[in-house]
PDB file of N, CA and C in Angstrom:
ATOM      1  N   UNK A   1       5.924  71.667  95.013  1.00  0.00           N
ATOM      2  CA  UNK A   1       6.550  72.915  94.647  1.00  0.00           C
ATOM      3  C   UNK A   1       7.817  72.645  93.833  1.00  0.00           C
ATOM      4  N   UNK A   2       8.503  71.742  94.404  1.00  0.00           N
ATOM      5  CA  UNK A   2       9.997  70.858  93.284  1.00  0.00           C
ATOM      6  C   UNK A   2       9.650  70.759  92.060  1.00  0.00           C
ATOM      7  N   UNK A   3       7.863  70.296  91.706  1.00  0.00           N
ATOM      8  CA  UNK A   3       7.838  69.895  90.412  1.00  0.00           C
ATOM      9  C   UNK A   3       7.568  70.789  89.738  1.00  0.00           C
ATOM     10  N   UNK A   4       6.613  72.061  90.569  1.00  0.00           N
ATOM     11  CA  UNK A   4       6.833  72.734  89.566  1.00  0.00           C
ATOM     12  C   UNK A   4       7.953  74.120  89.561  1.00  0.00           C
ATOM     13  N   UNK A   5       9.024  73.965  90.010  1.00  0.00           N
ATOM     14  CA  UNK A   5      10.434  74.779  89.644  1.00  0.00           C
ATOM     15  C   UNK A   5      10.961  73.306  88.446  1.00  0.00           C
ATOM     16  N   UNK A   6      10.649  72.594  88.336  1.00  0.00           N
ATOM     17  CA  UNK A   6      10.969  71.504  87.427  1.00  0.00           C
ATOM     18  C   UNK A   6      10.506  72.164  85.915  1.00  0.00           C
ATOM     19  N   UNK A   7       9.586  72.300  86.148  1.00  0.00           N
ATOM     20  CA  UNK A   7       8.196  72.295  85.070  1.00  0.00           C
ATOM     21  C   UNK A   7       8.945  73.988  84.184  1.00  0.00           C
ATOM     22  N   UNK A   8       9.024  74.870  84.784  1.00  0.00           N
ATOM     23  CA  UNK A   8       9.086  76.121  84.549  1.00  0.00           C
ATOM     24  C   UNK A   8      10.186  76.028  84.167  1.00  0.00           C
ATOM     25  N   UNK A   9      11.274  75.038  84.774  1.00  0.00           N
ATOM     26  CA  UNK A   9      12.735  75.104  84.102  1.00  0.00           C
ATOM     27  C   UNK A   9      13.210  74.697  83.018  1.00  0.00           C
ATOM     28  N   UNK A  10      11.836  73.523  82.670  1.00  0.00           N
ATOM     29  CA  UNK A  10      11.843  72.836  81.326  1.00  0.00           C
ATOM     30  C   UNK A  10      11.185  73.610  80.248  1.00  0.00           C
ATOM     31  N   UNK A  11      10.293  74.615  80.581  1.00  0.00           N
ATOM     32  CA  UNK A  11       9.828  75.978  79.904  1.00  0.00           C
ATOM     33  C   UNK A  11      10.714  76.777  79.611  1.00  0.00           C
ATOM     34  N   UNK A  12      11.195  77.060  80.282  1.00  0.00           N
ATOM     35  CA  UNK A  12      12.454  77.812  80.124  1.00  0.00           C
ATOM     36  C   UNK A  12      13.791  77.657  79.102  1.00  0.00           C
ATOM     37  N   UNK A  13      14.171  76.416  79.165  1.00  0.00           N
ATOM     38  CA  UNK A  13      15.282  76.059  78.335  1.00  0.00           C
ATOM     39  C   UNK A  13      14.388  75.589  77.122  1.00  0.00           C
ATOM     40  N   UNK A  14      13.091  75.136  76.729  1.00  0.00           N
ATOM     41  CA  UNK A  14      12.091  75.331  75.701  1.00  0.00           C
ATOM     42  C   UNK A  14      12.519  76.411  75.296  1.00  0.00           C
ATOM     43  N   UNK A  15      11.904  77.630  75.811  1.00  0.00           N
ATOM     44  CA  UNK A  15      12.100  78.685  75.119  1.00  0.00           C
ATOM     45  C   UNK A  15      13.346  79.396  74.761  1.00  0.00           C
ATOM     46  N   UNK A  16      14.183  78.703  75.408  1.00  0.00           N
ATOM     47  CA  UNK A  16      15.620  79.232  74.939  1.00  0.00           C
ATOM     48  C   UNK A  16      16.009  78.589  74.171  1.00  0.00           C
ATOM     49  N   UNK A  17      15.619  77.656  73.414  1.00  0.00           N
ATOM     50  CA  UNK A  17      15.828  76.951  72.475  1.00  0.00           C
ATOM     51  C   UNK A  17      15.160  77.711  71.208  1.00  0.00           C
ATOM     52  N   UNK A  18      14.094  77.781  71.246  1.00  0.00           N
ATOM     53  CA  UNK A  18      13.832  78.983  70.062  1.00  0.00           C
ATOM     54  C   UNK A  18      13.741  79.479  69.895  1.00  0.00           C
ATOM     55  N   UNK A  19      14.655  80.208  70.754  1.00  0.00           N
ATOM     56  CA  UNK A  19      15.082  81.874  70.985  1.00  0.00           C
ATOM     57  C   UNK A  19      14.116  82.976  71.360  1.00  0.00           C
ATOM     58  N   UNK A  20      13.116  82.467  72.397  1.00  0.00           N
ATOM     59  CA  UNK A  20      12.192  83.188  73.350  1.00  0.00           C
ATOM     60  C   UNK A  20      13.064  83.705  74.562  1.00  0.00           C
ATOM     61  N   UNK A  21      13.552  84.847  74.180  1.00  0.00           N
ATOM     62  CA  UNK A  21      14.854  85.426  75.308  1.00  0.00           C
ATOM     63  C   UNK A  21      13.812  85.782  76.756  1.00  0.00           C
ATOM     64  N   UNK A  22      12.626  86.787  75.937  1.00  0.00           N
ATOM     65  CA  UNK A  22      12.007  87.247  77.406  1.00  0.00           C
ATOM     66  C   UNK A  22      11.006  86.069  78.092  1.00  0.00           C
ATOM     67  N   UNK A  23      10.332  85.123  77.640  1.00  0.00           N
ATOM     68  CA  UNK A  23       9.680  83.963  78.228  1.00  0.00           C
ATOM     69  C   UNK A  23      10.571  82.845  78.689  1.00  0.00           C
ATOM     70  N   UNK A  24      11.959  83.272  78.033  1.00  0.00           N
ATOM     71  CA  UNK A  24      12.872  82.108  78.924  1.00  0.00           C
ATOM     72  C   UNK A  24      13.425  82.483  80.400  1.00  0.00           C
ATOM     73  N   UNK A  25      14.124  84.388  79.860  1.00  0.00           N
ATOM     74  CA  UNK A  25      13.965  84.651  81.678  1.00  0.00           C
ATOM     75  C   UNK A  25      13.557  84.847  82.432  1.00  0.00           C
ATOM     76  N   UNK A  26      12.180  84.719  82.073  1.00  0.00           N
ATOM     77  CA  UNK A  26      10.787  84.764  83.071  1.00  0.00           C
ATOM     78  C   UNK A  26      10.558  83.414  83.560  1.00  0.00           C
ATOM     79  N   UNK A  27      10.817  82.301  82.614  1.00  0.00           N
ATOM     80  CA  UNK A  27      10.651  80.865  83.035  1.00  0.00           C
ATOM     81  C   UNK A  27      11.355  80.630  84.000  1.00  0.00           C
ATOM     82  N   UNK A  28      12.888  80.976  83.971  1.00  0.00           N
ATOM     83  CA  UNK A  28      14.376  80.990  84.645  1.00  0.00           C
ATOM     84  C   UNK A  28      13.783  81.425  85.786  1.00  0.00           C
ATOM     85  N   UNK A  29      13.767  82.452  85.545  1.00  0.00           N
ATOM     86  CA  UNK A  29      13.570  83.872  87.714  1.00  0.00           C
ATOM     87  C   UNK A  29      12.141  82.671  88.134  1.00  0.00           C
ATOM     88  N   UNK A  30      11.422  82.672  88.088  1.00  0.00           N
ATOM     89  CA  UNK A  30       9.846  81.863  88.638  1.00  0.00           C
ATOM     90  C   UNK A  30      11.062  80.306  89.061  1.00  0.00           C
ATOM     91  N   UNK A  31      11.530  79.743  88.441  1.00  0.00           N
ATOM     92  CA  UNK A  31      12.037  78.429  88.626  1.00  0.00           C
ATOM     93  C   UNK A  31      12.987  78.270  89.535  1.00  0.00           C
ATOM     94  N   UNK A  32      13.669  79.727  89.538  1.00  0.00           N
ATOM     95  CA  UNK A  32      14.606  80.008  90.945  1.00  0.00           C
ATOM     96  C   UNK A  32      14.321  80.312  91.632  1.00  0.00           C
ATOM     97  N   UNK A  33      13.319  81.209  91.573  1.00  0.00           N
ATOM     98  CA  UNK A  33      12.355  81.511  93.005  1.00  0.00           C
ATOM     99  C   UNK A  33      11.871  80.734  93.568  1.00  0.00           C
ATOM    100  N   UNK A  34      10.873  79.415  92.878  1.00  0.00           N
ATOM    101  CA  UNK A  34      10.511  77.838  93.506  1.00  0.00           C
ATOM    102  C   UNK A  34      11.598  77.234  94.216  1.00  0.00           C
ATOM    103  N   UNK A  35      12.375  76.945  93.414  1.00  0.00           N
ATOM    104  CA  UNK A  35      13.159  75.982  93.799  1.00  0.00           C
ATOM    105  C   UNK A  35      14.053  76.703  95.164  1.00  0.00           C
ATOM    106  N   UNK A  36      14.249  78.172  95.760  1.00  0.00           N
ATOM    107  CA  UNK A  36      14.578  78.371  96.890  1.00  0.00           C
ATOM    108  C   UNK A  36      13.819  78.325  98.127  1.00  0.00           C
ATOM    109  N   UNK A  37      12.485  78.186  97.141  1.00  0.00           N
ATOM    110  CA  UNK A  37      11.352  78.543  98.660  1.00  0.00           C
ATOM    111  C   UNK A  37      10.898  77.212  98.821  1.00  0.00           C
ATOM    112  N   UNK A  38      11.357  76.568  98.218  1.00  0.00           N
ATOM    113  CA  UNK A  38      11.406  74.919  98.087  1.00  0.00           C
ATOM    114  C   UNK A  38      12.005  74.339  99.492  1.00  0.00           C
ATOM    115  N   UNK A  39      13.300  74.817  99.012  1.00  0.00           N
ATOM    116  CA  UNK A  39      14.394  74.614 100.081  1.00  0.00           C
ATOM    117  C   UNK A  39      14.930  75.141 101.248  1.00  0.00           C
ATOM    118  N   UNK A  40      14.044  76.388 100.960  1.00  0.00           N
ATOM    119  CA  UNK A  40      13.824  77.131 102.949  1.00  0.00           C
ATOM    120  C   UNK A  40      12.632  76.389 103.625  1.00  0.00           C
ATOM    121  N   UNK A  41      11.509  75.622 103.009  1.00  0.00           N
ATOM    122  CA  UNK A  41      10.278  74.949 103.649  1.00  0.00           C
ATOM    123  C   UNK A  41      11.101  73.480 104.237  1.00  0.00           C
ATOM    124  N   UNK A  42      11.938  73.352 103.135  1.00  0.00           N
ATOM    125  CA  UNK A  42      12.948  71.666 103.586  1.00  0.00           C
ATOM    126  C   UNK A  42      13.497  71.820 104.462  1.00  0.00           C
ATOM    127  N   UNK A  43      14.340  72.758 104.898  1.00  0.00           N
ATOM    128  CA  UNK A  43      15.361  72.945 106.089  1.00  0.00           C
ATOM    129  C   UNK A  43      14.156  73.767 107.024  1.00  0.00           C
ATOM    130  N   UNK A  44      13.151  74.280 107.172  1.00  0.00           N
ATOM    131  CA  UNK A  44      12.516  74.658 108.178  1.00  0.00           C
ATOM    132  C   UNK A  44      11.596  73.581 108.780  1.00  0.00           C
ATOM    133  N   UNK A  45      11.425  72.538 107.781  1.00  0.00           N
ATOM    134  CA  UNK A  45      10.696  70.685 108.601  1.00  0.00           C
ATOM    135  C   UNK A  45      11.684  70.398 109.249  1.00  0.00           C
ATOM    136  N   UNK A  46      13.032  70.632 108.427  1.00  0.00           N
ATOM    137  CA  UNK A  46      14.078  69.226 108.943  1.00  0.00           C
ATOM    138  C   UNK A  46      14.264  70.321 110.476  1.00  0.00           C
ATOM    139  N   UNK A  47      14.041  71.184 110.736  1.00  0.00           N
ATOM    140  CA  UNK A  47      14.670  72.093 111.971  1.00  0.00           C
ATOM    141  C   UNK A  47      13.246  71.568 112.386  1.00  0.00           C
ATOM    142  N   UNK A  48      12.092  71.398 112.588  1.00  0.00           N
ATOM    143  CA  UNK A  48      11.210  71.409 112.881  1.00  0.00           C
ATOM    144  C   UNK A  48      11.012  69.720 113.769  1.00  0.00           C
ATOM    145  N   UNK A  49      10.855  68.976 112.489  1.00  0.00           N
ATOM    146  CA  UNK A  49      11.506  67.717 113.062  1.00  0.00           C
ATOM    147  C   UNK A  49      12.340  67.280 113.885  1.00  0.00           C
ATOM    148  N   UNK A  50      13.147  68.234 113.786  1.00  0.00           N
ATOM    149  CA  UNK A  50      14.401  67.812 114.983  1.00  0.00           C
ATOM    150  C   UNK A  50      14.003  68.032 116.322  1.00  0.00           C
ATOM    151  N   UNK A  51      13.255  69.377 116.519  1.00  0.00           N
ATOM    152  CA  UNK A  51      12.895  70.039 117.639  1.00  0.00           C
ATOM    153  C   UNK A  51      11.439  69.329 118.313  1.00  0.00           C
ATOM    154  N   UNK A  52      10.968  68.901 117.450  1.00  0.00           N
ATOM    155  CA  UNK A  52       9.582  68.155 117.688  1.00  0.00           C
ATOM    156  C   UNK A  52      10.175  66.233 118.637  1.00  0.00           C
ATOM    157  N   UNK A  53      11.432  65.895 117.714  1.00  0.00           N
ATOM    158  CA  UNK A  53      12.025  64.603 118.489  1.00  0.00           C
ATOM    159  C   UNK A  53      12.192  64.794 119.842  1.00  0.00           C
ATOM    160  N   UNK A  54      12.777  65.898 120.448  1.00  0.00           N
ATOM    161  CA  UNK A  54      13.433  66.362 121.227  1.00  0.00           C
ATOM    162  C   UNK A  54      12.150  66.523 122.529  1.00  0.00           C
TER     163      UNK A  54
END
């Protein structure tokens, strides 16, 4: 899921490079949306993991 908020972010600044305003902030919002649900699945293992040691 990291790679692809990676992938979409490199789409993104693509298209903001040649001045694709609406496919860049569509690339942008999708790449921020990954990359948070990224990082609520990371901290819900690492809570998971912890509780599973225990």
């Amino acid at each position: 899921m990291l790679y692809w908020a990676a992938v979409f972010f490199v789409v993104a600044l693509v298209a903001a490079l040649f001045g694709f305003g609406g496919i860049a902030s569509a690339s942008a919002g999708i790449a921020q949306i990954l990359f948070f649900l990224f990082l609520v699945l990371f901290v819900v293992s690492l809570i998971a993991g912890v509780v599973r040691r225990r």
